[in-house]
Protein backbone atom coordinates (compact mmCIF):
# COMPACT_ATOMS: atom_id res chain seq x y z
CA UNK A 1 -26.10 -4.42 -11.81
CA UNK A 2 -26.99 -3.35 -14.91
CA UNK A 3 -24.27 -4.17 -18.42
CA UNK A 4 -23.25 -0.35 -18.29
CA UNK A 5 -22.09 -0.48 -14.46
CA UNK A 6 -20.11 -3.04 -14.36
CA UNK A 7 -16.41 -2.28 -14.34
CA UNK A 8 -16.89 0.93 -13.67
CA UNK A 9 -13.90 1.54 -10.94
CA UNK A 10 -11.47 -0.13 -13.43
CA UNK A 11 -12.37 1.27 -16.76
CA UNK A 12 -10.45 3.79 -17.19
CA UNK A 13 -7.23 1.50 -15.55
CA UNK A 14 -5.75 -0.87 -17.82
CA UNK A 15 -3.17 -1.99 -15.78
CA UNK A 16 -2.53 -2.03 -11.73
CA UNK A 17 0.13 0.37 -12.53
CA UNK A 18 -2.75 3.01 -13.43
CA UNK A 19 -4.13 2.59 -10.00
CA UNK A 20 -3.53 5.69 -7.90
CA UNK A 21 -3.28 3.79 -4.91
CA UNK A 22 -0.69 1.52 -6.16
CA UNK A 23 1.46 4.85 -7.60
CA UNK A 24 1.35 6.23 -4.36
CA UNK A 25 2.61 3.07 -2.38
CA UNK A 26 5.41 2.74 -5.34
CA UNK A 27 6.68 6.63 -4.66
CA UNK A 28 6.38 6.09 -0.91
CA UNK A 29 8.36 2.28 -0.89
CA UNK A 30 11.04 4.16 -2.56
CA UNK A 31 10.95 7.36 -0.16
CA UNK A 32 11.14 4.49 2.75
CA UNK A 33 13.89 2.55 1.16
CA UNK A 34 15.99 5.90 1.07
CA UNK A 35 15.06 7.24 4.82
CA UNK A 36 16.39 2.97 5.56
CA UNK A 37 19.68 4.15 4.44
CA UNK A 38 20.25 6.38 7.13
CA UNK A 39 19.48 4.21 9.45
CA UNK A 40 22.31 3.20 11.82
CA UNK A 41 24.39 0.20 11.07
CA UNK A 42 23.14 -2.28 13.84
CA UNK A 43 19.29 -1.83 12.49
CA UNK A 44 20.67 -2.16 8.69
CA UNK A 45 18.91 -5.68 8.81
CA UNK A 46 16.39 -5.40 11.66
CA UNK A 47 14.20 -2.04 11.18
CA UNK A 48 15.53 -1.29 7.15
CA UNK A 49 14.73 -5.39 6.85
CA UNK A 50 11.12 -4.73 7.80
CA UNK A 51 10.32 -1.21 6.63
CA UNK A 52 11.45 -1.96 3.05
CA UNK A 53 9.49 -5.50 3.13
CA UNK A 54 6.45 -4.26 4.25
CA UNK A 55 6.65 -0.85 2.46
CA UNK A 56 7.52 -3.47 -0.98
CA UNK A 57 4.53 -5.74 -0.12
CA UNK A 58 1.70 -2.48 0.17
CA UNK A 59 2.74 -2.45 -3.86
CA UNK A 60 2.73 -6.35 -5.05
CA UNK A 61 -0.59 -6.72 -2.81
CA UNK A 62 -2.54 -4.27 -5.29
CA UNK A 63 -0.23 -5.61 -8.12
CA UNK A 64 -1.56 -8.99 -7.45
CA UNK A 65 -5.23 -8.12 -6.46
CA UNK A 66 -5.51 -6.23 -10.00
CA UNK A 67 -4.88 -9.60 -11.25
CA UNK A 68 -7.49 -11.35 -8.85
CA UNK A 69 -10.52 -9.05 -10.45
CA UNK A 70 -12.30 -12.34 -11.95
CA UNK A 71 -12.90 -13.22 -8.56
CA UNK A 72 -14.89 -10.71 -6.09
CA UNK A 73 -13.24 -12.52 -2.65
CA UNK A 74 -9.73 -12.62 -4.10
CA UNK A 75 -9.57 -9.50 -4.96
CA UNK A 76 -10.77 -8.44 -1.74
CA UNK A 77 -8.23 -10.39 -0.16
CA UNK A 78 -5.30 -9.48 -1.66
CA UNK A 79 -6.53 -5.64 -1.27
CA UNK A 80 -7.30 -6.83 2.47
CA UNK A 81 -2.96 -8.32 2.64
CA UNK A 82 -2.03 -4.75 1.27
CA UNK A 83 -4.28 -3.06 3.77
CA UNK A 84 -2.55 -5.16 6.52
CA UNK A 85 0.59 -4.27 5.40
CA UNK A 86 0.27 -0.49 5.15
CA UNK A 87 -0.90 -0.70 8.58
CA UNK A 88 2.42 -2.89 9.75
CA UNK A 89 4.17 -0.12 8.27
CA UNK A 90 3.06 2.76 10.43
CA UNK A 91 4.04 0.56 13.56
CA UNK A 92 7.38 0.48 11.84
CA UNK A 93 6.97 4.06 11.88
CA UNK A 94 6.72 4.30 15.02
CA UNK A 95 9.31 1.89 16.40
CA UNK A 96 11.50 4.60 14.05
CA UNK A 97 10.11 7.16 15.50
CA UNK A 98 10.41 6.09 19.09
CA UNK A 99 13.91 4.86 18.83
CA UNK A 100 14.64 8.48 17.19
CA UNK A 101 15.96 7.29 14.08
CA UNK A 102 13.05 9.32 12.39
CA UNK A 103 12.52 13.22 12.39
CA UNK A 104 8.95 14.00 13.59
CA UNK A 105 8.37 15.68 9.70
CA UNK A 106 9.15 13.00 7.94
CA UNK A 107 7.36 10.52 10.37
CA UNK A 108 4.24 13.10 9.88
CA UNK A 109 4.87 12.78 6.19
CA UNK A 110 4.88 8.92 5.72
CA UNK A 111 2.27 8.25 8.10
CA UNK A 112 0.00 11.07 6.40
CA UNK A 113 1.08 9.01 3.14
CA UNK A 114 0.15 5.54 4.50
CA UNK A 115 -3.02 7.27 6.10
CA UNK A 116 -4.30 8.14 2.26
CA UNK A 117 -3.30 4.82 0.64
CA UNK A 118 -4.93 2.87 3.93
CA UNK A 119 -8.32 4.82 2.09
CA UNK A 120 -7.79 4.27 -0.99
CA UNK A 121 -7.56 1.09 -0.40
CA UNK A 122 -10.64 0.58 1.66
CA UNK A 123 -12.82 2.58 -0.98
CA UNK A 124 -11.64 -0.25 -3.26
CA UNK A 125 -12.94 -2.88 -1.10
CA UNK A 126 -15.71 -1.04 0.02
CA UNK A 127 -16.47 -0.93 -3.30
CA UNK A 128 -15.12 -4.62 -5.00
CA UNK A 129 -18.10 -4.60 -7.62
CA UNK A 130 -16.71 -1.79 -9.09
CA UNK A 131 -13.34 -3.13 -9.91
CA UNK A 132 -14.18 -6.81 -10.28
CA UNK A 133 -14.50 -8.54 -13.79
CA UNK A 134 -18.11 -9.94 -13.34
């Protein structure tokens, strides 16, 4: 790769709280942590527990694989964690949704949501070299 490519995907981000990706997983771990309030009492610290944990860790997986750029795999990994996470979400989604806790809009809404970021974050991995402090 020649000097003037690297660092491309990251130059215009100086911090993972530039990232698009990570902005949209911060907005929607809030929107989650406000539908887990209306959430009956008995899954208050079953479902809620969960949703807001794995909503949370979608964030301070990109968070912490910003910090990981020096090293291609790391990064990659962490990216990989938030990936898994997003994707433990939407089954949390649909437990909500089957236990009809959830209206089908705003099930249709977060799951579009997690949908984008689950791209986002696989163009990022897709394309590491881009991000990555070589």
């Amino acid at each position: 790769m020649a000097e003037g490519e690297q660092n491309k995907g990251s130059r215009f981000a100086k911090s993972f709280r530039d990232l698009d990706a990570y902005q949209n997983a911060l907005q929607l771990a809030a929107d989650v942590h406000k539908f887990c309030e209306s959430l009956p009492d008995s899954e208050r610290y079953v479902l809620a527990n969960q949703m807001r944990r794995a909503s949370r860790s979608v964030c301070s997986n990109i968070s912490e694989a910003w910090r990981k750029r020096r090293y291609k795999a790391a990064f990659v990994s962490k990216l990989s964690d938030s990936e898994t996470e997003a994707a433990e979400m939407q089954s949390w989604l649909d437990v909500a949704m089957k236990l009809q806790y959830m209206p089908k809009e705003t099930f249709d809404d977060f799951d579009h949501r997690y949908e984008h970021i689950l791209a986002q974050l696989i163009r990022m991995i897709t394309d590491a070299d881009k991000w990555c402090i070589l």
